[in-house]
C-alpha atoms as a PDB file:
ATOM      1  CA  UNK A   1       0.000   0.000   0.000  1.00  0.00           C
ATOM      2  CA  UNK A   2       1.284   3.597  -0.723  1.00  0.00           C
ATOM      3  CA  UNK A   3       1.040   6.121   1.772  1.00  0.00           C
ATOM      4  CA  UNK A   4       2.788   9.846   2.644  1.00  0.00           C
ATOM      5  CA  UNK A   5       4.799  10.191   5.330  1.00  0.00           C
ATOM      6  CA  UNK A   6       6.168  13.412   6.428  1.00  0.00           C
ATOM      7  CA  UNK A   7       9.791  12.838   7.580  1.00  0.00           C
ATOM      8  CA  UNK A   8      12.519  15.420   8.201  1.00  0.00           C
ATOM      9  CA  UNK A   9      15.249  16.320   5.533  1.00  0.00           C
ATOM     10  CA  UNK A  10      17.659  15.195   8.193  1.00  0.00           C
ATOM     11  CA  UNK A  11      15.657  11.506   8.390  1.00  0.00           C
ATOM     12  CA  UNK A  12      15.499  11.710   4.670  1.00  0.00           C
ATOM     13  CA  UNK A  13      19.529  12.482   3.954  1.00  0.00           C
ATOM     14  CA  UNK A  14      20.506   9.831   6.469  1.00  0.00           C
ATOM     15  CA  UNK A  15      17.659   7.116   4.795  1.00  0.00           C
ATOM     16  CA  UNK A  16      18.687   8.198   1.493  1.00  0.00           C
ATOM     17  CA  UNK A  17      22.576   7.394   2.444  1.00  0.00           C
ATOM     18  CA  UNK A  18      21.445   3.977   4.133  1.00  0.00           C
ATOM     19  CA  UNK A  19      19.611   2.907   0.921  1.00  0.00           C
ATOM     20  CA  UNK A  20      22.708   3.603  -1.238  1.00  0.00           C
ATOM     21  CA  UNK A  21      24.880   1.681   1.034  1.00  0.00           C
ATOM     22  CA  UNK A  22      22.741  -1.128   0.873  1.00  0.00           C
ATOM     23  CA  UNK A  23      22.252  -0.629  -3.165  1.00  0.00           C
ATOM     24  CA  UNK A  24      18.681   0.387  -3.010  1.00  0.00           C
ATOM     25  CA  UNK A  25      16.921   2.538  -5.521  1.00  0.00           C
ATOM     26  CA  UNK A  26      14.671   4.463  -2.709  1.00  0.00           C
ATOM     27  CA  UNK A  27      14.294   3.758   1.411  1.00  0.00           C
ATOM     28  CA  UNK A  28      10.848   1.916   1.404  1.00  0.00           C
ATOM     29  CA  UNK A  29      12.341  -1.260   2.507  1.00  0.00           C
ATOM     30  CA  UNK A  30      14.099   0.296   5.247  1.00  0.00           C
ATOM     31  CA  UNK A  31      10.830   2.442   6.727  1.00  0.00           C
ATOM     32  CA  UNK A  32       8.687  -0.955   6.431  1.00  0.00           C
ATOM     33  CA  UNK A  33      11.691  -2.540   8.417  1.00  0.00           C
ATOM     34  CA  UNK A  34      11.349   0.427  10.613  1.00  0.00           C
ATOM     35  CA  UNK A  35       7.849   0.137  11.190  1.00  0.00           C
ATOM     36  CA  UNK A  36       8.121  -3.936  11.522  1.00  0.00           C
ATOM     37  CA  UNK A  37      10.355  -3.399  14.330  1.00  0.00           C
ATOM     38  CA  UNK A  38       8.195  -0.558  15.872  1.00  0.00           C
ATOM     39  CA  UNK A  39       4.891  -3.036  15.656  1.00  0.00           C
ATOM     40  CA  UNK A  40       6.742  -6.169  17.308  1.00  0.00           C
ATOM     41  CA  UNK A  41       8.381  -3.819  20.228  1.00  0.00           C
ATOM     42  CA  UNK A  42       4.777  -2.761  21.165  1.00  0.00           C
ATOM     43  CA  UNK A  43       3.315  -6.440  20.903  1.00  0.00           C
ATOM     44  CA  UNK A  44      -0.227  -7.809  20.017  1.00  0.00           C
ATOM     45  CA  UNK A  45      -1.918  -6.444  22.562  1.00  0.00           C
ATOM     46  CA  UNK A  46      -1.148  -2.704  22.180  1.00  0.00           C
ATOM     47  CA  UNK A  47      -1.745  -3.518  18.734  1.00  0.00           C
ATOM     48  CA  UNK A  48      -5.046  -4.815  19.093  1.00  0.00           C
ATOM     49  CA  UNK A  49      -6.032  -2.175  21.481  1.00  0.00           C
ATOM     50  CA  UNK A  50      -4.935   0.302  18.961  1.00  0.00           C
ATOM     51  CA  UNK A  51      -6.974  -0.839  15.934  1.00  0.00           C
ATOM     52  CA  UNK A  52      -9.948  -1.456  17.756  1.00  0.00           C
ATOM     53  CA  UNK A  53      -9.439   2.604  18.819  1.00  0.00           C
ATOM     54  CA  UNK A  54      -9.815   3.211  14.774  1.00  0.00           C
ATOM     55  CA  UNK A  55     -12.892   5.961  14.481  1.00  0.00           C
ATOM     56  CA  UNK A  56     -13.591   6.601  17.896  1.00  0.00           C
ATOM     57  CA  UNK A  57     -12.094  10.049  18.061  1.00  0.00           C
ATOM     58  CA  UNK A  58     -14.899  13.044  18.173  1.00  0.00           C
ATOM     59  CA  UNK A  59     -13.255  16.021  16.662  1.00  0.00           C
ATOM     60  CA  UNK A  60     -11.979  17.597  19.581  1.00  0.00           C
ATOM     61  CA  UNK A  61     -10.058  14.337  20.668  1.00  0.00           C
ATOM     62  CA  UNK A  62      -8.686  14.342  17.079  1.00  0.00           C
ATOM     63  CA  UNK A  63      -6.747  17.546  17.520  1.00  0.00           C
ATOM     64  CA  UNK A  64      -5.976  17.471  20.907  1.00  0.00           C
ATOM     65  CA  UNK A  65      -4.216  13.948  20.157  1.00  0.00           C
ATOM     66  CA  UNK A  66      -2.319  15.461  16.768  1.00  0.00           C
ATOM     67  CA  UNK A  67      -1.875  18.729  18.995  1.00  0.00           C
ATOM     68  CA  UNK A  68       0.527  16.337  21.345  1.00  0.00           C
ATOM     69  CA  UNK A  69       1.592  14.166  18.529  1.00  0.00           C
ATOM     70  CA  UNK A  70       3.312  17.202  16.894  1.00  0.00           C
ATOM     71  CA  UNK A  71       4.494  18.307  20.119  1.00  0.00           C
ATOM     72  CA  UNK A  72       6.663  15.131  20.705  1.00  0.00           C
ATOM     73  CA  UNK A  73       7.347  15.134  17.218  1.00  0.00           C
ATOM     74  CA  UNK A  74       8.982  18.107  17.525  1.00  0.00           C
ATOM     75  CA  UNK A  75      10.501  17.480  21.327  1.00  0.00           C
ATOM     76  CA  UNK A  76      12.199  14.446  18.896  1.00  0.00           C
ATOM     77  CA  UNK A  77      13.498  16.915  16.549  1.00  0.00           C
ATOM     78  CA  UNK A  78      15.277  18.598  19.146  1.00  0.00           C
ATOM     79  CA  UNK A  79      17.112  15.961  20.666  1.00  0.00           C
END
């Protein structure tokens, strides 16, 4: 499946580099590895809790939740 992700030019030099090294014409491989890694740390039951959570945001919760998503997005940036 195709998606957009926003990523930062310094995430996209250093995944752009990786790729090369490992003689790969772009860095999906290495974000689904990423994100296969990411799923198995949090295990099946934060998983499942998390997808039964899909659509049961009102529209307040909805920002609110990307309010503090950006804001330890960007607390991540820093560091």
């Amino acid at each position: 499946m195709r998606t957009t992700v926003e990523i930062s030019d310094e995430q996209h030099r250093a995944l752009s580099v990786l790729a090369q090294q490992r003689g790969l014409r772009g860095f999906s491989q290495l974000v689904q590895e990423a994100l296969d890694s990411y799923l198995s740390d949090l295990g099946q039951d934060e998983i499942a809790v998390l997808l039964d959570l899909e659509g049961t945001l009102d529209e307040q919760q909805e920002h609110e939740l990307r309010a503090r998503i950006e804001a330890a997005r960007a607390t991540w940036r820093a560091s």
